[in-house]
N, C-alpha and C. Protein backbone atom coordinates (compact mmCIF):
# COMPACT_ATOMS: atom_id res chain seq x y z
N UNK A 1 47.62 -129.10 -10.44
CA UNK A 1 48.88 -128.60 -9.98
C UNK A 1 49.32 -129.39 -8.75
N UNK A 2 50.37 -129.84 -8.28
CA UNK A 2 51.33 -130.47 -7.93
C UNK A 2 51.53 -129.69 -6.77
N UNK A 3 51.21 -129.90 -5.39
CA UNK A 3 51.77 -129.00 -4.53
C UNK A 3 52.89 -129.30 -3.56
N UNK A 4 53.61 -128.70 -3.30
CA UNK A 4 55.17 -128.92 -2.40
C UNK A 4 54.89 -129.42 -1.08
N UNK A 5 55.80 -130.09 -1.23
CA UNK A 5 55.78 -131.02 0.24
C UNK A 5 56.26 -129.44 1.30
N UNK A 6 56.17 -129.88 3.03
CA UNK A 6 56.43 -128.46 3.44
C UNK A 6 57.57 -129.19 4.43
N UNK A 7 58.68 -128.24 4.51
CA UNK A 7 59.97 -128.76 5.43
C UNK A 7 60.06 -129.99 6.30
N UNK A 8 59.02 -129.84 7.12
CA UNK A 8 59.07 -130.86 8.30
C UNK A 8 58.76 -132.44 7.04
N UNK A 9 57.48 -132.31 6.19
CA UNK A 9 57.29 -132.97 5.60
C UNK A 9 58.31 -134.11 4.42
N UNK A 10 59.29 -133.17 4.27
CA UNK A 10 60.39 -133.83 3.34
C UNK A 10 61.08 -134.03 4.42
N UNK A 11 61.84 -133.57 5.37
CA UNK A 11 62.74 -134.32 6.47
C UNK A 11 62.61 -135.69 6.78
N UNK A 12 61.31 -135.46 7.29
CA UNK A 12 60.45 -136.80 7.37
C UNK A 12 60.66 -137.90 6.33
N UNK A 13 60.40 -137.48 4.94
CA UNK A 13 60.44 -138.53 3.61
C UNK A 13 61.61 -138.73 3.73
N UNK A 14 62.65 -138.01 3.89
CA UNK A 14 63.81 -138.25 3.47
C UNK A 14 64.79 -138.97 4.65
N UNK A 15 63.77 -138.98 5.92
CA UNK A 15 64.23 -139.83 6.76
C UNK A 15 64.30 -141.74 6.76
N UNK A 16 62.95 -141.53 6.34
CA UNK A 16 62.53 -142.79 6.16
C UNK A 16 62.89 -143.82 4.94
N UNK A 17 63.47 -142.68 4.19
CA UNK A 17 64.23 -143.55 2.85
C UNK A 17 65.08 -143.86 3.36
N UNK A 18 65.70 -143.08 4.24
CA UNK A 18 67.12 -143.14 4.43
C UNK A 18 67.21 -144.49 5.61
N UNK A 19 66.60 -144.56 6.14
CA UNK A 19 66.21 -145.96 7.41
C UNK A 19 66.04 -147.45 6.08
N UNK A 20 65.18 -146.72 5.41
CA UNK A 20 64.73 -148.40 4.36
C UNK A 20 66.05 -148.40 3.78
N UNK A 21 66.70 -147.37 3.48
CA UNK A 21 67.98 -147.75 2.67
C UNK A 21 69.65 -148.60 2.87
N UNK A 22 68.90 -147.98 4.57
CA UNK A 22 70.46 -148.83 5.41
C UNK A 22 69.57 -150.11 5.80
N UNK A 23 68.76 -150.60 5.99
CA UNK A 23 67.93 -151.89 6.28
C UNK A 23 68.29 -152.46 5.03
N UNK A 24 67.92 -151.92 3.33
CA UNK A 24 68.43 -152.85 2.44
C UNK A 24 70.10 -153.39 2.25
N UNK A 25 70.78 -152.27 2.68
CA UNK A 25 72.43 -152.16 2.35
C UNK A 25 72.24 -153.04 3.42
N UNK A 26 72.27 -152.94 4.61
CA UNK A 26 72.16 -154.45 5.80
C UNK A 26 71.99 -155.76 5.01
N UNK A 27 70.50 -155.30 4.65
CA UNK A 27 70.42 -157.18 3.97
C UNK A 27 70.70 -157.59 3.21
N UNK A 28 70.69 -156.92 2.34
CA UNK A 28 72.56 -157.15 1.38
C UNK A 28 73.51 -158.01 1.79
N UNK A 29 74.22 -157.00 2.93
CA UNK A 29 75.55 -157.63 3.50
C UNK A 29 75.46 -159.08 4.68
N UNK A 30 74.53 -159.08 5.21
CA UNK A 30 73.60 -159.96 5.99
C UNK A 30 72.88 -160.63 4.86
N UNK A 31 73.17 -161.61 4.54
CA UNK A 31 72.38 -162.56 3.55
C UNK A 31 71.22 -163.52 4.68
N UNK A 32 70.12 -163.63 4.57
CA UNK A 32 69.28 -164.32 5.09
C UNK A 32 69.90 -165.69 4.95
N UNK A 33 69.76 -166.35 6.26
CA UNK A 33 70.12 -167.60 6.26
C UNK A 33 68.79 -168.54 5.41
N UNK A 34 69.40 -169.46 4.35
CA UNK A 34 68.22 -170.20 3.70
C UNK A 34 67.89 -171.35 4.56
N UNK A 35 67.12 -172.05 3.52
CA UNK A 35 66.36 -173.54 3.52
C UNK A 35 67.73 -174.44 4.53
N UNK A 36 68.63 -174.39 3.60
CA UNK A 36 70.02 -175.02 4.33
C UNK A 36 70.22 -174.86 6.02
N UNK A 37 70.30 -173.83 6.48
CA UNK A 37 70.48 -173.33 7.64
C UNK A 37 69.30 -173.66 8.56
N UNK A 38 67.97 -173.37 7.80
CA UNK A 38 66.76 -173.92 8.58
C UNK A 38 66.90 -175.52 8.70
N UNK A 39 67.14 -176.09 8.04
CA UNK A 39 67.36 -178.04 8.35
C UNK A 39 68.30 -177.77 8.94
N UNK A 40 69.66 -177.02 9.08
CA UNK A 40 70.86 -177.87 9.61
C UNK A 40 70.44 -177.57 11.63
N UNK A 41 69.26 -176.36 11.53
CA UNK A 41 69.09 -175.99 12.88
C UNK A 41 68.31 -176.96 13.44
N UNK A 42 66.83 -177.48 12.39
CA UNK A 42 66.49 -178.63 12.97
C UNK A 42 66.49 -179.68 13.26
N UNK A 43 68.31 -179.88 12.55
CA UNK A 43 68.61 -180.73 12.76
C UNK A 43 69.43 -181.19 14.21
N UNK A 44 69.99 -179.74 14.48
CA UNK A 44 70.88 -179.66 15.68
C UNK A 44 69.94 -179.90 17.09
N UNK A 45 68.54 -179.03 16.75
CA UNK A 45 67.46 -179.51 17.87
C UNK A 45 67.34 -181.14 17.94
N UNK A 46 67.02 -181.62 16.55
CA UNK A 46 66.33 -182.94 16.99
C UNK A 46 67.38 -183.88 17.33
N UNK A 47 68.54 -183.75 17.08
CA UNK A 47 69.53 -184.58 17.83
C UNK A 47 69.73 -184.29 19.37
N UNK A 48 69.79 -182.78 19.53
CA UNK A 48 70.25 -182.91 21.04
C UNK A 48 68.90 -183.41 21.53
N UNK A 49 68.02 -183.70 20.94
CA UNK A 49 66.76 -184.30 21.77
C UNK A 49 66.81 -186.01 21.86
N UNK A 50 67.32 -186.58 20.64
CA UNK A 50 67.36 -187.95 20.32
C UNK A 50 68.25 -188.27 21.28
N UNK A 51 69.60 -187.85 21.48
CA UNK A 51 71.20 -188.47 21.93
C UNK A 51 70.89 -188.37 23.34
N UNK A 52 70.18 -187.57 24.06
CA UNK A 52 70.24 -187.85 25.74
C UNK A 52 69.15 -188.71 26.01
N UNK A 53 68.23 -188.95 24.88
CA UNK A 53 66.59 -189.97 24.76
C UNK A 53 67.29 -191.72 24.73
N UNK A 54 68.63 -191.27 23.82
CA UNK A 54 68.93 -192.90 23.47
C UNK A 54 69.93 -193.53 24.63
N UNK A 55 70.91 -192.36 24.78
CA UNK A 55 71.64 -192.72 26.16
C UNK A 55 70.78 -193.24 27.44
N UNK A 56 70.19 -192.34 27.79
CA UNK A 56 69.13 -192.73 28.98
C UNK A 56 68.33 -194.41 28.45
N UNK A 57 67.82 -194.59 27.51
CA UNK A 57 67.81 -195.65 27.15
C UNK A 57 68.02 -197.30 26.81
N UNK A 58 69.77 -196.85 26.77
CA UNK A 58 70.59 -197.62 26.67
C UNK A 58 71.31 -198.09 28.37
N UNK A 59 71.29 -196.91 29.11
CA UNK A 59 71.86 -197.03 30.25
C UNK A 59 70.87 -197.98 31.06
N UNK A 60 69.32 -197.88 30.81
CA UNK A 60 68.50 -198.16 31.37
C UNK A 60 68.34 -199.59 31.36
N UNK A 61 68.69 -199.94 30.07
CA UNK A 61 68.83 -201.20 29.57
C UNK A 61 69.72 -202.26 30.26
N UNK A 62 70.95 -201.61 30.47
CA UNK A 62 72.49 -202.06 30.93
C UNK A 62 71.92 -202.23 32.51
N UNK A 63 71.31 -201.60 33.21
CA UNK A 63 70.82 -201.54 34.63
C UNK A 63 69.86 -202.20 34.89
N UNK A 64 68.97 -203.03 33.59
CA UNK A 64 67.98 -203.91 33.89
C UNK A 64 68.47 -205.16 33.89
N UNK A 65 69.47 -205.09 33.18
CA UNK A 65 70.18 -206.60 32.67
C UNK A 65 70.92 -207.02 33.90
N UNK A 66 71.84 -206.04 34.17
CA UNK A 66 72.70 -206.29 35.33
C UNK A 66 71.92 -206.33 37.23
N UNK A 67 71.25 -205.31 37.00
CA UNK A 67 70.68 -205.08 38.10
C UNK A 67 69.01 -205.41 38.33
N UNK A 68 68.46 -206.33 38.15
CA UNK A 68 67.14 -206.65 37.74
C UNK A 68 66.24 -205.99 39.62
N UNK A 69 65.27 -205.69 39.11
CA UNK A 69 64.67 -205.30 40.03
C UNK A 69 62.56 -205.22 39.94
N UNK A 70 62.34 -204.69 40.96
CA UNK A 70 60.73 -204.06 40.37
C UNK A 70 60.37 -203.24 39.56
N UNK A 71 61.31 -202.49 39.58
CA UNK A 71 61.18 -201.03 38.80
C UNK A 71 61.77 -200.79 37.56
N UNK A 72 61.56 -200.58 36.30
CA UNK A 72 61.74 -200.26 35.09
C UNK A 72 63.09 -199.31 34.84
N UNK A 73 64.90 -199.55 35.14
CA UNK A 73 64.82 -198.30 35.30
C UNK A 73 65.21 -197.60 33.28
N UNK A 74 65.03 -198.87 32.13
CA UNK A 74 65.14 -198.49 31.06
C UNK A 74 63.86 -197.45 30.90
N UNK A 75 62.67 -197.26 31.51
CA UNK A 75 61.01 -196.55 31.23
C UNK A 75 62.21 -195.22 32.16
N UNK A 76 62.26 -195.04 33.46
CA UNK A 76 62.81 -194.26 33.82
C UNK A 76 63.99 -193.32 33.30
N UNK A 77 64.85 -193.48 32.89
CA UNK A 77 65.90 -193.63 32.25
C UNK A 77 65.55 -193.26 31.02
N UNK A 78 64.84 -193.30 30.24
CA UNK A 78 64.21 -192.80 29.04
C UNK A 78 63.47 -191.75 29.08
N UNK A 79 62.74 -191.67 29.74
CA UNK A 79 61.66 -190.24 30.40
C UNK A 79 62.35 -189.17 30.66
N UNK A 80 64.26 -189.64 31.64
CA UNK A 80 64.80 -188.50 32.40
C UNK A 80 65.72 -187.84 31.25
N UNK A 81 65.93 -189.14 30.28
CA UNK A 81 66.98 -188.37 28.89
C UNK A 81 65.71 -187.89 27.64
N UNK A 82 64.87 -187.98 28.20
CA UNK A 82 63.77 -187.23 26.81
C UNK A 82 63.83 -185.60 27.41
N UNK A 83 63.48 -185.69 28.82
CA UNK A 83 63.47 -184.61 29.40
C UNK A 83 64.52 -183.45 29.10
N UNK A 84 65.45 -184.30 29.22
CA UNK A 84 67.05 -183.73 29.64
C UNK A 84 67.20 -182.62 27.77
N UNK A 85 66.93 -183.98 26.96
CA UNK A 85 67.45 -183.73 25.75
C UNK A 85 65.90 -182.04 25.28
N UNK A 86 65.02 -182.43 25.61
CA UNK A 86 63.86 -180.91 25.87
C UNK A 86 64.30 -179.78 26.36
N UNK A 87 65.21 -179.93 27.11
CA UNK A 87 65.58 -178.81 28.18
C UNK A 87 66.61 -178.50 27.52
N UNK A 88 67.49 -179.09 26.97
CA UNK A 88 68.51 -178.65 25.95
C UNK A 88 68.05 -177.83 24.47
N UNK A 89 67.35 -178.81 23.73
CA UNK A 89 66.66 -178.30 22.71
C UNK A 89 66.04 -177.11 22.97
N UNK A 90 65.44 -176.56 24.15
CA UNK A 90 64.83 -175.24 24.41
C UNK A 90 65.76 -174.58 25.05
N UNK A 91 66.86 -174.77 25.30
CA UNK A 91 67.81 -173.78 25.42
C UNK A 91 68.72 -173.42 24.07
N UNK A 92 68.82 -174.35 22.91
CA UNK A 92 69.51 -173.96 21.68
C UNK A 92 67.99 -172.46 21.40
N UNK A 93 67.01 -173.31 21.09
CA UNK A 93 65.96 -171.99 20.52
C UNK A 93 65.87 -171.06 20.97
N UNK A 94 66.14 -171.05 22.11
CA UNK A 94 66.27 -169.27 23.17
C UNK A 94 67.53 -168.53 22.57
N UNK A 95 68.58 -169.54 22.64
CA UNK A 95 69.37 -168.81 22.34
C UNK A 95 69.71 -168.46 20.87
N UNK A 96 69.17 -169.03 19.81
CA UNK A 96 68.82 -168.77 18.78
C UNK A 96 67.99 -167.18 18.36
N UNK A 97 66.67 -167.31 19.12
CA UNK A 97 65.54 -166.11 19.23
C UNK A 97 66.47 -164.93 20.08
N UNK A 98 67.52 -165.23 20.83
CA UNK A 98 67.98 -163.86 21.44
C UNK A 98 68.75 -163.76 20.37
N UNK A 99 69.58 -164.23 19.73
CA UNK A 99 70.68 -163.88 18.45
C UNK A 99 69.71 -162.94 17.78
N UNK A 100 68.59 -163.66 17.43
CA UNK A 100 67.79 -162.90 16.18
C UNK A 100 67.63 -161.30 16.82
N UNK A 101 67.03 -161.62 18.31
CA UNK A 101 66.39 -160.39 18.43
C UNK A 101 67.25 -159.28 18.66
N UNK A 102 69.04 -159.55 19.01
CA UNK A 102 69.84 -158.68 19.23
C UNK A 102 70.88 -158.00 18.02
N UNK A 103 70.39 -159.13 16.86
CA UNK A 103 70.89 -158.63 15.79
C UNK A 103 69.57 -157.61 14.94
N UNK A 104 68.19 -157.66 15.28
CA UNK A 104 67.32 -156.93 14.83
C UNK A 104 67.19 -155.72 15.38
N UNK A 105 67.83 -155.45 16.87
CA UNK A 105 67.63 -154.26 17.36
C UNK A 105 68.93 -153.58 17.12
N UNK A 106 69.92 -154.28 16.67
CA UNK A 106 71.36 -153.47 16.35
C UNK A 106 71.12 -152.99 14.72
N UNK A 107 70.07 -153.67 14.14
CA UNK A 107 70.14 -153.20 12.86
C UNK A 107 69.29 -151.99 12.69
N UNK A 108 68.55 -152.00 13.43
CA UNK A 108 67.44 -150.61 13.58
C UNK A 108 67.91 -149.08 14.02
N UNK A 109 69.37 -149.55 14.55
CA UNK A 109 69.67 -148.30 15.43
C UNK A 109 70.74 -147.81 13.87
């Protein structure tokens, strides 16, 4: 014999369907970003990392030619746009991971 769930006990069940059910109707309407979206992001990182790596590079170059000296400043100049373009790239991913995490706590409520 089959025994009955007791009040508090079905509230409960019927809470928690009801939570999985607006999480599915969400992801439904919220389509997971695919494969596509994952390259086009790593793609947006590894450029802003390349373009301040090659500038600094290039500038460094233009300043050795013109301005010859002791000091390297194409090695310099390359180091400060690798840097530069890091510090960028880890500011797209932050702000990426806060999107995620502020759209995961709006979906919970």
């Amino acid at each position: 014999m089959r025994e009955e769930p007791k009040p508090s006990q079905a509230s409960n069940l019927a809470e928690q369907v009801g939570v999985k059910a607006a999480r599915k109707l969400k992801a439904q309407r919220n389509a997971t970003p695919g494969v596509w979206f994952g390259l086009g992001l790593m793609g947006v990182i590894g450029w802003s990392v390349v373009v301040p790596t090659l500038l600094g590079a290039a500038l460094g170059l233009w300043l050795d030619r013109h301005y010859p000296g002791g000091r390297s400043w194409t090695l310099a100049l390359l180091v400060g746009g690798l840097t530069l373009g890091c510090m960028n790239a880890w500011h797209w991913v932050s702000k990426e991971e806060q999107a995620m995490r502020e759209e995961q706590e709006n979906g919970d409520k």
